[in-house]
C-alpha atoms as a PDB file:
ATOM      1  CA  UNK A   1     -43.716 -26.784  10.835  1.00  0.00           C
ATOM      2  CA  UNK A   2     -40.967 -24.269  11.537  1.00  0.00           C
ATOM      3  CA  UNK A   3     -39.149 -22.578   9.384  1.00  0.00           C
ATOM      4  CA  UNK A   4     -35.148 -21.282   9.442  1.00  0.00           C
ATOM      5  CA  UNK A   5     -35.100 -17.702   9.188  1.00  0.00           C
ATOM      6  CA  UNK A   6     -31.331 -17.994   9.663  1.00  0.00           C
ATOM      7  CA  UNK A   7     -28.848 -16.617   7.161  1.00  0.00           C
ATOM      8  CA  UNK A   8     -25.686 -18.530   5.846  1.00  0.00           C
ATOM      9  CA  UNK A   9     -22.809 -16.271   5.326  1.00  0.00           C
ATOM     10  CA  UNK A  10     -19.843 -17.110   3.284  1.00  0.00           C
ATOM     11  CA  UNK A  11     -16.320 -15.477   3.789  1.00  0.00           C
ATOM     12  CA  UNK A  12     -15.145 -13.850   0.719  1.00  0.00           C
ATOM     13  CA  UNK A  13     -11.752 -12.248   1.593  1.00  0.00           C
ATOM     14  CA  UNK A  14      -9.918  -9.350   3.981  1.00  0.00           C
ATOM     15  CA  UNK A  15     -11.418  -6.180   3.817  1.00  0.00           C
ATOM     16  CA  UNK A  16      -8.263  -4.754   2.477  1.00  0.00           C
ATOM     17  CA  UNK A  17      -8.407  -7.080  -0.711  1.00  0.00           C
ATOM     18  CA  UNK A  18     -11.062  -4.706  -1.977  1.00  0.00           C
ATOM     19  CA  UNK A  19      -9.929  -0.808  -2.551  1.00  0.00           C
ATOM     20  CA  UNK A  20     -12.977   2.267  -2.682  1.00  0.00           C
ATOM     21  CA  UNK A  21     -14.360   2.371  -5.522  1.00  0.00           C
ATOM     22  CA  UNK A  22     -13.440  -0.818  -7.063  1.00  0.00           C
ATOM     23  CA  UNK A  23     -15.103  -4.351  -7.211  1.00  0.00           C
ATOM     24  CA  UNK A  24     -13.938  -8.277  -6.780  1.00  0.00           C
ATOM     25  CA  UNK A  25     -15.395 -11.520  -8.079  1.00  0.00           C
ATOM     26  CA  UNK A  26     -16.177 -14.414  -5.889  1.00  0.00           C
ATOM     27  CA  UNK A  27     -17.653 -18.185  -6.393  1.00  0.00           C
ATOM     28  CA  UNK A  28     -20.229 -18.902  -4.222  1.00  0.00           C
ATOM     29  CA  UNK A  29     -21.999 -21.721  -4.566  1.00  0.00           C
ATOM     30  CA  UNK A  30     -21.195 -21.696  -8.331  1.00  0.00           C
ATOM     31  CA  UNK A  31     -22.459 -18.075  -8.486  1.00  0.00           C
ATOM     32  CA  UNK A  32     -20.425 -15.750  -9.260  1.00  0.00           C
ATOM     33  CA  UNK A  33     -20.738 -12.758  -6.947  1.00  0.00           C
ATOM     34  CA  UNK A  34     -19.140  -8.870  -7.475  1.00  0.00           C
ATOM     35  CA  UNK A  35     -18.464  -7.069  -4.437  1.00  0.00           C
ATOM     36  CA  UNK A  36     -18.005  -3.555  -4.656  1.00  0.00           C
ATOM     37  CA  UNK A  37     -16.927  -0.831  -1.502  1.00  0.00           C
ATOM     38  CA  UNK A  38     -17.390   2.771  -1.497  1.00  0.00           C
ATOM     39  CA  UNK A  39     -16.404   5.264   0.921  1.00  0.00           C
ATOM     40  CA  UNK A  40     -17.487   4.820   4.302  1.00  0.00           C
ATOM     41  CA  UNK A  41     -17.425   1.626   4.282  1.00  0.00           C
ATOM     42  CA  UNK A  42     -20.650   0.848   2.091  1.00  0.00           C
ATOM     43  CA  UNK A  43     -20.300  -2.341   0.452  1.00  0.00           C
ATOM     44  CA  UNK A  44     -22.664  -4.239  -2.186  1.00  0.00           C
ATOM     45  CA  UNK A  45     -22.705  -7.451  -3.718  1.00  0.00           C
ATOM     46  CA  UNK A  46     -24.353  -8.347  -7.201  1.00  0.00           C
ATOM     47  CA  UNK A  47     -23.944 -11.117  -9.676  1.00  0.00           C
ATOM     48  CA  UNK A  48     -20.885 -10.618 -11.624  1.00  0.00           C
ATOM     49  CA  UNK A  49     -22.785 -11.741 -15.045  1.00  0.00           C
ATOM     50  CA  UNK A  50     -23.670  -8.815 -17.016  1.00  0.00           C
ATOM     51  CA  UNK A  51     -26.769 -10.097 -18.838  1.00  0.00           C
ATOM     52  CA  UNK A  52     -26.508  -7.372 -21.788  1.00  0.00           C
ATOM     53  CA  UNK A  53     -23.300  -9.177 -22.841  1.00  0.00           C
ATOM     54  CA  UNK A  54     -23.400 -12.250 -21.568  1.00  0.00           C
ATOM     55  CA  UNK A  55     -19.832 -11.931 -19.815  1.00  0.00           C
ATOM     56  CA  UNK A  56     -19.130 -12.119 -16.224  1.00  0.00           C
ATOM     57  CA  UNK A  57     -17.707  -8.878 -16.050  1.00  0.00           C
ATOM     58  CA  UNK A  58     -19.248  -6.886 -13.393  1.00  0.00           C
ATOM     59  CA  UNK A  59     -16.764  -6.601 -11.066  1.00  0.00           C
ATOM     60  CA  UNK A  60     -14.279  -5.380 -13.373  1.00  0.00           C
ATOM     61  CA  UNK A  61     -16.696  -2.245 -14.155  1.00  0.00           C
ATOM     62  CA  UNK A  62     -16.398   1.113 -13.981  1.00  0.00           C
ATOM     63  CA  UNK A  63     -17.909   2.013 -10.110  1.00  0.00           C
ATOM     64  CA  UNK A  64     -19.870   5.652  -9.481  1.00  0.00           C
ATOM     65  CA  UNK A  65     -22.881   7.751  -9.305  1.00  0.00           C
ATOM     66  CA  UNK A  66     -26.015   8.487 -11.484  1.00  0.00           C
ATOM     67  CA  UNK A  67     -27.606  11.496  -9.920  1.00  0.00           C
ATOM     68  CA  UNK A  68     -26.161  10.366  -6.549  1.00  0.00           C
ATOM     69  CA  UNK A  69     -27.084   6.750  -6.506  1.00  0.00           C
ATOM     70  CA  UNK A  70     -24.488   4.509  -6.658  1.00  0.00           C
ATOM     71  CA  UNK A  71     -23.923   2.233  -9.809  1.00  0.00           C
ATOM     72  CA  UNK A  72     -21.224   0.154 -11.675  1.00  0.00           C
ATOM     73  CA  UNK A  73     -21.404   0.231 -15.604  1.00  0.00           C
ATOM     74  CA  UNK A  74     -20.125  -2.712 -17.208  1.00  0.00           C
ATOM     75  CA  UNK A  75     -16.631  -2.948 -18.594  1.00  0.00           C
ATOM     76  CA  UNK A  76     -18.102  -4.136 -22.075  1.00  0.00           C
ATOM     77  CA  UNK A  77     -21.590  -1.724 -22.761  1.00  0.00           C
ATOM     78  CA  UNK A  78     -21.163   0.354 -20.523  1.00  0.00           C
ATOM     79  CA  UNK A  79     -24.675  -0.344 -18.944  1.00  0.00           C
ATOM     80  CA  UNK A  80     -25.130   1.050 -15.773  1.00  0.00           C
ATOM     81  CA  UNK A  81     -26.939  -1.499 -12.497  1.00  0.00           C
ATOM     82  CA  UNK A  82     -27.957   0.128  -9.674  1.00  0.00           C
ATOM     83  CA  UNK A  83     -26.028  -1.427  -6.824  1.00  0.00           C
ATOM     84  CA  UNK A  84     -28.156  -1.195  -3.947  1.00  0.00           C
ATOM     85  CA  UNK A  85     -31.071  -3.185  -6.225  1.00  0.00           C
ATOM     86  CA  UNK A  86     -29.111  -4.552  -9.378  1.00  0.00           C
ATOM     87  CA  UNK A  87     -31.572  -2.661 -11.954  1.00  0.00           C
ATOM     88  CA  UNK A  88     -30.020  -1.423 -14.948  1.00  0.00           C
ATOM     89  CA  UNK A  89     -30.735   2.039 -15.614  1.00  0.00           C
ATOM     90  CA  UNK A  90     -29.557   1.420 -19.587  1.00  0.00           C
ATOM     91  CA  UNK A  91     -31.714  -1.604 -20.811  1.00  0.00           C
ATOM     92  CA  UNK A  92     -35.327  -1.482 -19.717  1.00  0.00           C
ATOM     93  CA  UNK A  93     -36.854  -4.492 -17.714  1.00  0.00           C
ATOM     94  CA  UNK A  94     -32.762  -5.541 -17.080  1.00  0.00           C
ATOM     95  CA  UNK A  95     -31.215  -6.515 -13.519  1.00  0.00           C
ATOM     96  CA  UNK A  96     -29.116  -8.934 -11.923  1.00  0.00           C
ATOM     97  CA  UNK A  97     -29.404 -10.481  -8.464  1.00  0.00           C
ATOM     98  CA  UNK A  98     -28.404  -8.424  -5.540  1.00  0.00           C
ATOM     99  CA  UNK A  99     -26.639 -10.523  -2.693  1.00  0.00           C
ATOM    100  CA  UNK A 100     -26.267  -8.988   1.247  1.00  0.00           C
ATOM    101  CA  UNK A 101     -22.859  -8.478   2.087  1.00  0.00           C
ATOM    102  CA  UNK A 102     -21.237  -7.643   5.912  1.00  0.00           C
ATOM    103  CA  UNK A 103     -17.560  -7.374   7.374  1.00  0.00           C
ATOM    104  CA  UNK A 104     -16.944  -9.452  10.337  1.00  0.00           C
ATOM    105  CA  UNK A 105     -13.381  -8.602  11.767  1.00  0.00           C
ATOM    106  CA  UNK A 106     -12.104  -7.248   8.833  1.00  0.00           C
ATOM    107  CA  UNK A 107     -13.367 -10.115   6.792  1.00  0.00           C
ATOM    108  CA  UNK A 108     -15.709  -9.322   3.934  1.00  0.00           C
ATOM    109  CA  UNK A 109     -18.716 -11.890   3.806  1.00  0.00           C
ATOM    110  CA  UNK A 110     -21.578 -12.138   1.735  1.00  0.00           C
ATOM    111  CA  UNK A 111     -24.833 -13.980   1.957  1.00  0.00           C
ATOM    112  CA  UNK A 112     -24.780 -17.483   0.315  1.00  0.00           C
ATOM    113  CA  UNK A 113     -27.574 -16.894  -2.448  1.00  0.00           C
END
């Protein structure tokens, strides 16, 4: 038996559609994804559905730093997610799904989950 260890990438939008420190939402596969960017080009993608309120929301939040790690706290709570793992640092036992994400000649992609 052999198994695909290949990855399927889809293309989200231009690199330039997504300014530091801010996040976009994307459909993929009728999840919706937030993709956030940072400086130096560090980019993360998460689900967009903030499970404390129920909204999709997440990349509308408020993007930063807790004690140097990089988070975005939802526009509605205010609950912080890690975004390198999607743990909340607010609600114990809380996280959402954390996607890979790549630019590919100035095109933002992210893995299809």
């Amino acid at each position: 038996m052999t198994t695909s260890l290949e990855r399927t990438w889809t293309a989200v939008c231009g690199v330039d559609a997504v300014p530091e420190y801010s996040g976009v939402a994307a459909l993929l596969d009728e999840v919706q994804v937030a993709i956030f960017r940072l400086p130096g080009e560090r980019w993360y993608a998460l689900s967009n559905w903030d499970p404390c309120s129920g909204a999709a929301v997440l990349s509308r939040g408020i993007v930063g730093d807790a004690g140097g790690v990089a988070v975005v706290a939802s526009p509605v709570y205010k609950e912080r997610f890690l975004l390198h793992s999607g743990q909340c640092l607010d609600a114990e036992g809380v996280s959402v799904p954390v996607y890979e994400v790549r630019v590919r000649e100035g095109v933002v992609e992210v893995e299809s989950p």
